[in-house]
C-alpha atoms as a PDB file:
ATOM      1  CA  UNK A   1       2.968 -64.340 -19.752  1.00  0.00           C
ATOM      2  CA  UNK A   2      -0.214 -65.764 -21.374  1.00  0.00           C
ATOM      3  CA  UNK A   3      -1.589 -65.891 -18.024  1.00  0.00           C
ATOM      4  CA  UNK A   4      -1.041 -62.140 -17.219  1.00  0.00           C
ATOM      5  CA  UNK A   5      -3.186 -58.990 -18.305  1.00  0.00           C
ATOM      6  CA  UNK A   6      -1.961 -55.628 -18.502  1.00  0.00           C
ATOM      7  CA  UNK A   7       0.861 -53.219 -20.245  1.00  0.00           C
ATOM      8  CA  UNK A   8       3.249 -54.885 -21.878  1.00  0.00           C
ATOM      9  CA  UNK A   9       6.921 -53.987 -22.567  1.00  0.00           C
ATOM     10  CA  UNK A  10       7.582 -56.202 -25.969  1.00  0.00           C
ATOM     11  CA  UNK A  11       9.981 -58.167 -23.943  1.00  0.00           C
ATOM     12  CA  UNK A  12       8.225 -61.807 -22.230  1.00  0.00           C
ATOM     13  CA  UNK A  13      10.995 -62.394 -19.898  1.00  0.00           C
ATOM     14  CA  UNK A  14      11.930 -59.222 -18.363  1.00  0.00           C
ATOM     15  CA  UNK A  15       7.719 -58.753 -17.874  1.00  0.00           C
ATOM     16  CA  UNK A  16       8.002 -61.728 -16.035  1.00  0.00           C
ATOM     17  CA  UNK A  17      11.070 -61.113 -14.115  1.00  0.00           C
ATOM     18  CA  UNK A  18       9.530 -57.321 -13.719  1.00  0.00           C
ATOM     19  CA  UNK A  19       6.230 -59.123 -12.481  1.00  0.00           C
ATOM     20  CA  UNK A  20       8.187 -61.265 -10.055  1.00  0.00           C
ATOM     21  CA  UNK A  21      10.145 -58.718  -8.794  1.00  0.00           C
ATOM     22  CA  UNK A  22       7.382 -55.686  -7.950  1.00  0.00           C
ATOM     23  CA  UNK A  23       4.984 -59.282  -6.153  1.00  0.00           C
ATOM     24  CA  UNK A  24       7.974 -60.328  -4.062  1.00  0.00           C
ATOM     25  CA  UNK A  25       8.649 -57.012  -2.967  1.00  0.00           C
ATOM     26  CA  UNK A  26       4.945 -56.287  -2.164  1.00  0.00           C
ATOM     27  CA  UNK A  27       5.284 -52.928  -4.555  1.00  0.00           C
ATOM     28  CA  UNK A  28       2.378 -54.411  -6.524  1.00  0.00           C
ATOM     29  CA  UNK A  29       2.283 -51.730  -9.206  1.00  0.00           C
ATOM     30  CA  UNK A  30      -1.065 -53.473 -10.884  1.00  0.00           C
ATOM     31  CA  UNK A  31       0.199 -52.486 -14.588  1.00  0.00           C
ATOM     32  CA  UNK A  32       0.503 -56.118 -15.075  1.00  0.00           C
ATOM     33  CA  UNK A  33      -1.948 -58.460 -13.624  1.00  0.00           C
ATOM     34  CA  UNK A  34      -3.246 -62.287 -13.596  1.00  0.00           C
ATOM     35  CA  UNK A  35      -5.749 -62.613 -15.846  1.00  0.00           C
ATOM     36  CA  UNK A  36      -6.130 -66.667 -15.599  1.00  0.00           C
ATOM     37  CA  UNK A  37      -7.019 -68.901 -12.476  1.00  0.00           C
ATOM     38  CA  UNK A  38      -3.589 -70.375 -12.568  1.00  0.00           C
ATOM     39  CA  UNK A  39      -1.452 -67.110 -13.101  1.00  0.00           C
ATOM     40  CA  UNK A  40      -3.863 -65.550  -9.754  1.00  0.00           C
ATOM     41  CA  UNK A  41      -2.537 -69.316  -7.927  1.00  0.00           C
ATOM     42  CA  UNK A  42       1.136 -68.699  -8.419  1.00  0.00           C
ATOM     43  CA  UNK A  43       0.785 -64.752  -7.921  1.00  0.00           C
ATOM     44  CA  UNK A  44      -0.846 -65.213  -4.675  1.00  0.00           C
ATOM     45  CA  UNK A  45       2.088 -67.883  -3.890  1.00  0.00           C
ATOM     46  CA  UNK A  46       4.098 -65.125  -5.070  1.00  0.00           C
ATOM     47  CA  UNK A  47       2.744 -62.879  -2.884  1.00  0.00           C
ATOM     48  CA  UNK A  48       2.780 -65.074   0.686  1.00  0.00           C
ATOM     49  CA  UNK A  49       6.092 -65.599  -0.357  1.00  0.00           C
ATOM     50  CA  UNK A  50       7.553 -61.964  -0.441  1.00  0.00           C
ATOM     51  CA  UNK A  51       5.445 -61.348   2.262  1.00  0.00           C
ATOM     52  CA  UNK A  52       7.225 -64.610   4.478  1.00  0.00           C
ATOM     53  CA  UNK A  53      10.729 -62.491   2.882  1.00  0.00           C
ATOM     54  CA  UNK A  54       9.907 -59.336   5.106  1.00  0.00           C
ATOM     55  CA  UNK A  55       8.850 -61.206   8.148  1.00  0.00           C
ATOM     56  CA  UNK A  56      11.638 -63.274   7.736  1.00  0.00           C
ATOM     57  CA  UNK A  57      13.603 -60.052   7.812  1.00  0.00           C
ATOM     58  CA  UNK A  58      12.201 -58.015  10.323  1.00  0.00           C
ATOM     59  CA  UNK A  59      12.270 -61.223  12.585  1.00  0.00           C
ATOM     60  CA  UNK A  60      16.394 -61.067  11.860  1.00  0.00           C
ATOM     61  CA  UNK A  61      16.536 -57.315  12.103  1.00  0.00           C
ATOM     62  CA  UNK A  62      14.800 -57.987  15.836  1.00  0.00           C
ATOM     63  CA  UNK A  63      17.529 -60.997  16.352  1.00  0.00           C
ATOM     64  CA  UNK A  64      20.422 -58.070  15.481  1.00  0.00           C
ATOM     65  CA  UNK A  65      19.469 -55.478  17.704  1.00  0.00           C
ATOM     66  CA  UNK A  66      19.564 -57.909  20.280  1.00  0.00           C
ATOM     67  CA  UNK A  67      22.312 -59.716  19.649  1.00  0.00           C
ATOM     68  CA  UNK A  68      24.345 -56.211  19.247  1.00  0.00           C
ATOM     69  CA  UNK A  69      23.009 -54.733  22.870  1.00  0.00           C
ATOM     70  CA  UNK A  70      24.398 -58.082  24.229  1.00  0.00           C
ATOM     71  CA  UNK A  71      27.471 -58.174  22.665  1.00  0.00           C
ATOM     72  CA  UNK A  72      27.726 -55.051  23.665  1.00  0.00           C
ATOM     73  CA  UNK A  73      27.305 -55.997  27.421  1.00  0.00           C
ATOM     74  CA  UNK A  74      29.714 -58.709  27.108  1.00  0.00           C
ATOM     75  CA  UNK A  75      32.627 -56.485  25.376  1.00  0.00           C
ATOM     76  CA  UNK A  76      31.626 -54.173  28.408  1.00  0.00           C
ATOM     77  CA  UNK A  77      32.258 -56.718  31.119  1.00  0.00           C
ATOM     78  CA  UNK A  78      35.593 -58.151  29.705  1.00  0.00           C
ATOM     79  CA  UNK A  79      36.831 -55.029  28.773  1.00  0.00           C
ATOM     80  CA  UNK A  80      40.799 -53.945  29.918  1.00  0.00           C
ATOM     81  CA  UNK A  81      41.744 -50.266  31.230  1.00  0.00           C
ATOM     82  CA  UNK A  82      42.487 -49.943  27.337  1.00  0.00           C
ATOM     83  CA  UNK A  83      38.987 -49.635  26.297  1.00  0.00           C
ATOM     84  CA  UNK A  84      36.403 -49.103  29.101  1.00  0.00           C
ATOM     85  CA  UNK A  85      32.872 -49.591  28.979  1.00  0.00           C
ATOM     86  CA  UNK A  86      31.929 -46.248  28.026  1.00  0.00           C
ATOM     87  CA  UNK A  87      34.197 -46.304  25.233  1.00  0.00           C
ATOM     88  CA  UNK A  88      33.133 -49.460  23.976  1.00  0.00           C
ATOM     89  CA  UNK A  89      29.283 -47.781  24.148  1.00  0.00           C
ATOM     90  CA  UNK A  90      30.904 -44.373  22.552  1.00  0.00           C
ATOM     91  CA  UNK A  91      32.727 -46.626  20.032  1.00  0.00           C
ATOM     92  CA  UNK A  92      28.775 -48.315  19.017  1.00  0.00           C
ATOM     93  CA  UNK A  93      27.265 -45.380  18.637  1.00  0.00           C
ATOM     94  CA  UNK A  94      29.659 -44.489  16.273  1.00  0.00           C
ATOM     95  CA  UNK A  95      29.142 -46.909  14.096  1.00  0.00           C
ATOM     96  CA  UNK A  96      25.798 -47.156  13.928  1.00  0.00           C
ATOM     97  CA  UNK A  97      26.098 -43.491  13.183  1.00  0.00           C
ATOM     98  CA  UNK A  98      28.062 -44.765   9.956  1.00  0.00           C
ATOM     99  CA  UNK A  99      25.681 -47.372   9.291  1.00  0.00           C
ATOM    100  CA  UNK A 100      23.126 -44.884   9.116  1.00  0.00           C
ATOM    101  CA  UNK A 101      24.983 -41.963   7.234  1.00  0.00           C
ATOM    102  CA  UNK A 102      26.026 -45.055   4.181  1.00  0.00           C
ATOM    103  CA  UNK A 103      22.666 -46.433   4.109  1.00  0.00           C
ATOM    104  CA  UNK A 104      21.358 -42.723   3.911  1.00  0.00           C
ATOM    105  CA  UNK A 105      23.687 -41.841   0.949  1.00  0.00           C
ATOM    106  CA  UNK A 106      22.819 -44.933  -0.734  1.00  0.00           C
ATOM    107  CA  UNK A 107      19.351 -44.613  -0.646  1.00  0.00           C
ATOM    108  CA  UNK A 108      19.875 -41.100  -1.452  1.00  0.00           C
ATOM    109  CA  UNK A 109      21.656 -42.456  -4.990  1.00  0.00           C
ATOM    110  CA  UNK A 110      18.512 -45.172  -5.187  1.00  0.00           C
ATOM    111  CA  UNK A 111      16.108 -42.546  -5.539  1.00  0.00           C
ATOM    112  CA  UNK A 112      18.520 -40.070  -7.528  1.00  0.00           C
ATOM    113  CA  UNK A 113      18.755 -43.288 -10.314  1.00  0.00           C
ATOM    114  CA  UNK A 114      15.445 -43.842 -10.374  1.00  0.00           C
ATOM    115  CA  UNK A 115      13.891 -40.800 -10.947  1.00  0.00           C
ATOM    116  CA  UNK A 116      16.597 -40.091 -13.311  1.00  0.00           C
ATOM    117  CA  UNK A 117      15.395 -43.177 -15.156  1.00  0.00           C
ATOM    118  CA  UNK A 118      12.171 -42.279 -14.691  1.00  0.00           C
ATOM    119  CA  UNK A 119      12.709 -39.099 -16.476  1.00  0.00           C
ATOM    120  CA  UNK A 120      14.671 -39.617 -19.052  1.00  0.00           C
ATOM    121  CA  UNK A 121      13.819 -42.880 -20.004  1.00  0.00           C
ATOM    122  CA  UNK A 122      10.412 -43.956 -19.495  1.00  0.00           C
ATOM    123  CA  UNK A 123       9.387 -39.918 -20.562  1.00  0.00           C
ATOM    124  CA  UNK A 124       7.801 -38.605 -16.869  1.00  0.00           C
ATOM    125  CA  UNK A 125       7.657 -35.439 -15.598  1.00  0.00           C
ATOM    126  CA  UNK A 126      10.210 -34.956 -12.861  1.00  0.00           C
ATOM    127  CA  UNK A 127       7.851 -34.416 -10.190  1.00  0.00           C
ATOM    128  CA  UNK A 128       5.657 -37.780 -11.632  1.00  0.00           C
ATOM    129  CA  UNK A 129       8.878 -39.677 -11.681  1.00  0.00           C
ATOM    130  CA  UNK A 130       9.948 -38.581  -7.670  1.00  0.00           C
ATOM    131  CA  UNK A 131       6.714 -39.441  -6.851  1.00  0.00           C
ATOM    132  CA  UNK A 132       7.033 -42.938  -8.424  1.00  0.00           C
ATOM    133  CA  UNK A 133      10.255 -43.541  -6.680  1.00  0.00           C
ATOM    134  CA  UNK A 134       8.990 -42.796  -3.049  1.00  0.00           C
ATOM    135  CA  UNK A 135       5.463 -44.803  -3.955  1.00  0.00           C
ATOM    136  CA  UNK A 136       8.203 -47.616  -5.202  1.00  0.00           C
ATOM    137  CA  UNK A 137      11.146 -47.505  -2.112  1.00  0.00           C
ATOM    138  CA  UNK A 138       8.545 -47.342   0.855  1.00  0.00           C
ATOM    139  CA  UNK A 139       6.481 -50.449  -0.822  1.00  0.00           C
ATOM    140  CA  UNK A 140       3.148 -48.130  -1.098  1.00  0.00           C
ATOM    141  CA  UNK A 141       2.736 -49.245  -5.575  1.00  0.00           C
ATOM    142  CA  UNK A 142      -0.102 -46.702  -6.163  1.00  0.00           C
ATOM    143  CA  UNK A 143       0.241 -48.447  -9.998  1.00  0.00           C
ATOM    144  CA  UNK A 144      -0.724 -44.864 -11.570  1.00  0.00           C
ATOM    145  CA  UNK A 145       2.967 -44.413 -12.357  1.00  0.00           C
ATOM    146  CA  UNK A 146       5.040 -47.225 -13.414  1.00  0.00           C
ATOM    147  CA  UNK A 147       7.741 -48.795 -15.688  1.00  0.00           C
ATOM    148  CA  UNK A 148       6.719 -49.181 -19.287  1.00  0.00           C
ATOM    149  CA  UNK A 149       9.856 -49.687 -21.445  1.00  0.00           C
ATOM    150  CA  UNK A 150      11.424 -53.570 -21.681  1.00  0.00           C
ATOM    151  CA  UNK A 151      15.290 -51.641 -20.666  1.00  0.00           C
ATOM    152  CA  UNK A 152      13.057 -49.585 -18.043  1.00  0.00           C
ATOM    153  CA  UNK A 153      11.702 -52.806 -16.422  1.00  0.00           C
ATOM    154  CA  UNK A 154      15.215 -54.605 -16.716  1.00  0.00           C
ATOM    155  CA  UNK A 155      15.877 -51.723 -14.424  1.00  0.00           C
ATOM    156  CA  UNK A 156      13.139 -51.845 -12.066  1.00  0.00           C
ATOM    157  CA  UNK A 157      14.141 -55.522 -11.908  1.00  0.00           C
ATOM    158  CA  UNK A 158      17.285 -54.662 -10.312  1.00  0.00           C
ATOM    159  CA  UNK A 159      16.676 -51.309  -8.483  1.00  0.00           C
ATOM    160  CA  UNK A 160      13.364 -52.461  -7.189  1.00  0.00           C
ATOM    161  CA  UNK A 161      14.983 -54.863  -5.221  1.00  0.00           C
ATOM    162  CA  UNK A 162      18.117 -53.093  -3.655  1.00  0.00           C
ATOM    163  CA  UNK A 163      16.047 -50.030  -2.835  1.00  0.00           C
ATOM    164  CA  UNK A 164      13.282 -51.950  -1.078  1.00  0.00           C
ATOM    165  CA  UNK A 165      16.371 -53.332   1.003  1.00  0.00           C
ATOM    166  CA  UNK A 166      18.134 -50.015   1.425  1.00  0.00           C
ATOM    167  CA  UNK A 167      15.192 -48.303   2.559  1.00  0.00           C
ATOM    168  CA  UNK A 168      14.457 -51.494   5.183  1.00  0.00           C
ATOM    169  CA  UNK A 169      18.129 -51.367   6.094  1.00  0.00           C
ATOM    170  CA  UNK A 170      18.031 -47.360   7.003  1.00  0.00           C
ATOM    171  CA  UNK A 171      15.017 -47.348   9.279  1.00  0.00           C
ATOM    172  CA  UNK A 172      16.945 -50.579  10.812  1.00  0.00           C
ATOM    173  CA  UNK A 173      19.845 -48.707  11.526  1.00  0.00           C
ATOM    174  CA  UNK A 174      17.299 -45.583  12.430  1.00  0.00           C
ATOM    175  CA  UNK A 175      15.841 -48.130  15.639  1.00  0.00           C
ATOM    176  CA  UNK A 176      19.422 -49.213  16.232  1.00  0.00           C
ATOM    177  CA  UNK A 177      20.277 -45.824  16.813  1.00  0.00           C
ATOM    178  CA  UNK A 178      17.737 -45.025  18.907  1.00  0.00           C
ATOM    179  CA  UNK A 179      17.733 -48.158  20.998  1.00  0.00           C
ATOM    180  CA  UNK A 180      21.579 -47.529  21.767  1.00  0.00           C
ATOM    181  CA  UNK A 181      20.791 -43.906  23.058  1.00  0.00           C
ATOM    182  CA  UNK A 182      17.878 -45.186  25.200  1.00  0.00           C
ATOM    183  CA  UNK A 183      20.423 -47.899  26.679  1.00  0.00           C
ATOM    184  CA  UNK A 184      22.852 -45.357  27.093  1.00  0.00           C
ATOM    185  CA  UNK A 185      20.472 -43.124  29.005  1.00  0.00           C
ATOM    186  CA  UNK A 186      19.523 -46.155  31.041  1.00  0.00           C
ATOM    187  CA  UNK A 187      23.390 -47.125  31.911  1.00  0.00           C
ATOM    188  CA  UNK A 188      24.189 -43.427  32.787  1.00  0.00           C
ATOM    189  CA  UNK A 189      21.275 -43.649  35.526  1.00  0.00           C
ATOM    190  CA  UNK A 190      22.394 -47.211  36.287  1.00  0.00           C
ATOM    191  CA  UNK A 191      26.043 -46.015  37.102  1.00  0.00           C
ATOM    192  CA  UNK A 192      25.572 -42.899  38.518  1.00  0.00           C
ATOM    193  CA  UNK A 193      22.728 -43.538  40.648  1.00  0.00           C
ATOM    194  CA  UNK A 194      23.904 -43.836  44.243  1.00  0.00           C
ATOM    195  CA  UNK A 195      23.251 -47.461  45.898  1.00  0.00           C
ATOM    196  CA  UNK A 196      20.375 -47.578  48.809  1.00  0.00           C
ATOM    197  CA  UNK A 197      20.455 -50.279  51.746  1.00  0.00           C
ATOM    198  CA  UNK A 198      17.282 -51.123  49.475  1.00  0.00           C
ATOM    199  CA  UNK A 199      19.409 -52.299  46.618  1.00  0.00           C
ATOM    200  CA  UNK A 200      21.567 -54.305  48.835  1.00  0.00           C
ATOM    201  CA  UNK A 201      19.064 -56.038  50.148  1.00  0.00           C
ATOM    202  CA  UNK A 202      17.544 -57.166  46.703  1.00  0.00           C
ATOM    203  CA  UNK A 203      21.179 -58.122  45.005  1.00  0.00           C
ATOM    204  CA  UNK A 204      21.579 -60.178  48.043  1.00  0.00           C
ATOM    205  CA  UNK A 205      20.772 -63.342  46.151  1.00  0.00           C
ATOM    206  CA  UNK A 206      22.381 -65.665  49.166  1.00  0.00           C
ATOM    207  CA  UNK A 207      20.822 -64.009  52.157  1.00  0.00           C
ATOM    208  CA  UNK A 208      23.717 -63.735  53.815  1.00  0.00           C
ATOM    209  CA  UNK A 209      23.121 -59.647  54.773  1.00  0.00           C
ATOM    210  CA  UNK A 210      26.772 -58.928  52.240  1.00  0.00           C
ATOM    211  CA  UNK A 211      26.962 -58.798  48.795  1.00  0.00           C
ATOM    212  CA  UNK A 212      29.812 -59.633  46.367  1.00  0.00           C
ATOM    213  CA  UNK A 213      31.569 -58.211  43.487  1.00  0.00           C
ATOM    214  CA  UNK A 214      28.949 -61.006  41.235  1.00  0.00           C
ATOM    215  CA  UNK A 215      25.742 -60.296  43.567  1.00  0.00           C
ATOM    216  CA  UNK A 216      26.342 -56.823  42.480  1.00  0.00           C
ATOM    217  CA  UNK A 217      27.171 -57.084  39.195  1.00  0.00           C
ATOM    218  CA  UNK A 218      24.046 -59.331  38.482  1.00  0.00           C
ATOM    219  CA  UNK A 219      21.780 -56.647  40.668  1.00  0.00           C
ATOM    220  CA  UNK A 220      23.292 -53.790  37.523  1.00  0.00           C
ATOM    221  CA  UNK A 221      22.625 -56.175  34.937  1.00  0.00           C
ATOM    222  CA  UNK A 222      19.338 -56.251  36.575  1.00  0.00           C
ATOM    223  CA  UNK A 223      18.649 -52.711  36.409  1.00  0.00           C
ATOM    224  CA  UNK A 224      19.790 -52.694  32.639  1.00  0.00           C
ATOM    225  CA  UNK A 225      17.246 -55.232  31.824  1.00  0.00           C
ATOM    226  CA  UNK A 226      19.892 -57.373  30.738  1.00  0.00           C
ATOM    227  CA  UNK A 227      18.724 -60.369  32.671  1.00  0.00           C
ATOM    228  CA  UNK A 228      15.941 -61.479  34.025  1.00  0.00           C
ATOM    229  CA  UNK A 229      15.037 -62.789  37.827  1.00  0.00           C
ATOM    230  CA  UNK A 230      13.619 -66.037  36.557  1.00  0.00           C
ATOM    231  CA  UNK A 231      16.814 -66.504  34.352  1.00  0.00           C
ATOM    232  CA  UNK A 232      19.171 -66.046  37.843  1.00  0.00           C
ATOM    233  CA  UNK A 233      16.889 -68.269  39.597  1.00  0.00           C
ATOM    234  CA  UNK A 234      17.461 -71.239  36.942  1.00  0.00           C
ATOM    235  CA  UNK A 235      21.148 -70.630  36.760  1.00  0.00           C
ATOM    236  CA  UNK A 236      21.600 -70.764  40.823  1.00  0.00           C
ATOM    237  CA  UNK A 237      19.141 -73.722  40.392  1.00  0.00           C
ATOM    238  CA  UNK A 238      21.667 -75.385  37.694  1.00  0.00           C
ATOM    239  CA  UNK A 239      24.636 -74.214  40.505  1.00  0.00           C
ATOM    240  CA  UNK A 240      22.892 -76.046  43.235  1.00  0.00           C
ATOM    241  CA  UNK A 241      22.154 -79.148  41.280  1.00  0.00           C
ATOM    242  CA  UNK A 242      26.399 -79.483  40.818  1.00  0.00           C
ATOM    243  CA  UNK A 243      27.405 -78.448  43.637  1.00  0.00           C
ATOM    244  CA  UNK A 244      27.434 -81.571  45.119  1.00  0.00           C
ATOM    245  CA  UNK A 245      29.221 -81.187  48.419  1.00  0.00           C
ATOM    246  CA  UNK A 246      26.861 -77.810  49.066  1.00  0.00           C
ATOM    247  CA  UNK A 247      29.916 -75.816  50.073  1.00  0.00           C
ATOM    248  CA  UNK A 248      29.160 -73.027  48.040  1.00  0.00           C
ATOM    249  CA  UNK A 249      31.490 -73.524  44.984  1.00  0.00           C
ATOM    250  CA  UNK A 250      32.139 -75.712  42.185  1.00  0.00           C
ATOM    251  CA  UNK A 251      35.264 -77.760  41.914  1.00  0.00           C
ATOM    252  CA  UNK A 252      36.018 -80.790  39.655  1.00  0.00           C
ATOM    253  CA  UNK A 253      35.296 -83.329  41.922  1.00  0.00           C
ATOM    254  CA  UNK A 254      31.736 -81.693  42.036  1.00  0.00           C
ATOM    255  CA  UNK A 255      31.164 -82.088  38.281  1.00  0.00           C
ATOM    256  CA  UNK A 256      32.623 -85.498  38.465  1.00  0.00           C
ATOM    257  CA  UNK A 257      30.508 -86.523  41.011  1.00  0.00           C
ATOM    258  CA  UNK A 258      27.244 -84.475  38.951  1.00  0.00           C
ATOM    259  CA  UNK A 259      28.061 -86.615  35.929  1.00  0.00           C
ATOM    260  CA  UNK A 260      27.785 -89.978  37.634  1.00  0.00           C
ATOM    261  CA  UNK A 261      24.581 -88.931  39.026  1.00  0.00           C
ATOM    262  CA  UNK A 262      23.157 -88.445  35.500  1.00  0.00           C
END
């Protein structure tokens, strides 16, 4: 801490944790500072760092919505008469709904704790010490309010972090929830919609003028922007390539014979 400038709490390692905590977290409160050209080096590695953190997990927040609209799809397609594909989507939407209600109440008791400790422990006004708390959760770090006390910072350490990542986790499950409903809108047009001559003759993938139970399903899938055109055309370009007696379907001789070849 002999590199730092600013308020401090009486306590060198809890400022420093405290320090770490409100740079990795990009709440950057500014009550304590770098004062020397090494403690500005390892804050601004601090900072790149917590600011690699949130990419890091938006980027996997991206990979889950994804990942749960295709799992989703593939639930769908092997599902029995037991549990249908609008169940399954009914069932999803349900718990997302609980997602979002738990990561509500929680962040609901993260701000409730630390305006409480605001309050009564570090001596703010109740209306000073809400204020705090939302400038804190949502990352914004005014610095006009802050943590003063060593046991209030030893605190902040702690509730700094899980109520950055409560708040990031309900606005998660806030896009979640609205993605599903959008995909839901788009299947109920999907499945209701009545087929056209027009849509037979673009899920005829063969050109054969008839389309099959796959053609069809792959035309839906389509529509749902499941798949792609270009990602058909490389798997019927990976069929072709082992079918190797070009009769139209793949046996084990065919792979055999595909494995030789390469």
């Amino acid at each position: 801490m002999d590199h730092m400038s600013g308020h401090r709490s009486g306590s060198r390692v809890i400022d420093a944790l405290y320090f770490c905590v409100v740079t990795m977290t990009t709440v950057g409160y500014g009550d304590l500072v770098p004062s020397s050209d090494t403690g500005k080096l390892l804050a601004s590695a601090f900072a790149f760092g917590g600011v690699a953190v949130v990419g890091t997990s938006l980027s996997k927040s991206a990979d889950y919505l994804v990942e749960k609209q295709e799992s989703l799809v593939f639930r769908a397609v092997h599902a029995n008469g037991k549990h249908p594909a609008r169940e399954l989507r009914a069932m999803e939407m349900n718990k997302t709904w609980y997602k979002l209600y738990a990561a509500g109440a929680l962040l609901a008791a993260s701000v409730a704790s630390g305006t409480l400790v605001l309050w009564k422990g570090e001596g703010m006004r109740p209306v000073d010490a809400l204020y705090c708390v939302c400038a804190t959760v949502t990352t914004l770090g005014y610095g006009d309010r802050s943590f003063r006390s060593s046991a209030g910072r030893a605190f902040a350490a702690v509730w700094v972090t899980v109520s950055t990542v409560v708040v990031a986790l309900f606005f998660l499950y806030v896009a979640e929830l609205y993605a599903e409903r959008r995909q839901r809108a788009l299947a109920r047009w999907v499945l209701t919609r009545r087929t056209t001559n027009t849509d037979l003759e673009a899920a005829d993938l063969d050109g054969d003028r008839r389309v099959g139970a796959a053609e069809f399903v792959l035309y839906k899938l389509k529509e749902l922007g499941k798949i792609s055109q270009e990602e058909i055309s490389e798997f019927m370009e990976e069929f072709d390539m082992l079918d190797a007696d070009h009769n139209g379907t793949l046996s084990p001789s065919d792979l055999a014979i595909a494995q030789q070849a390469s």
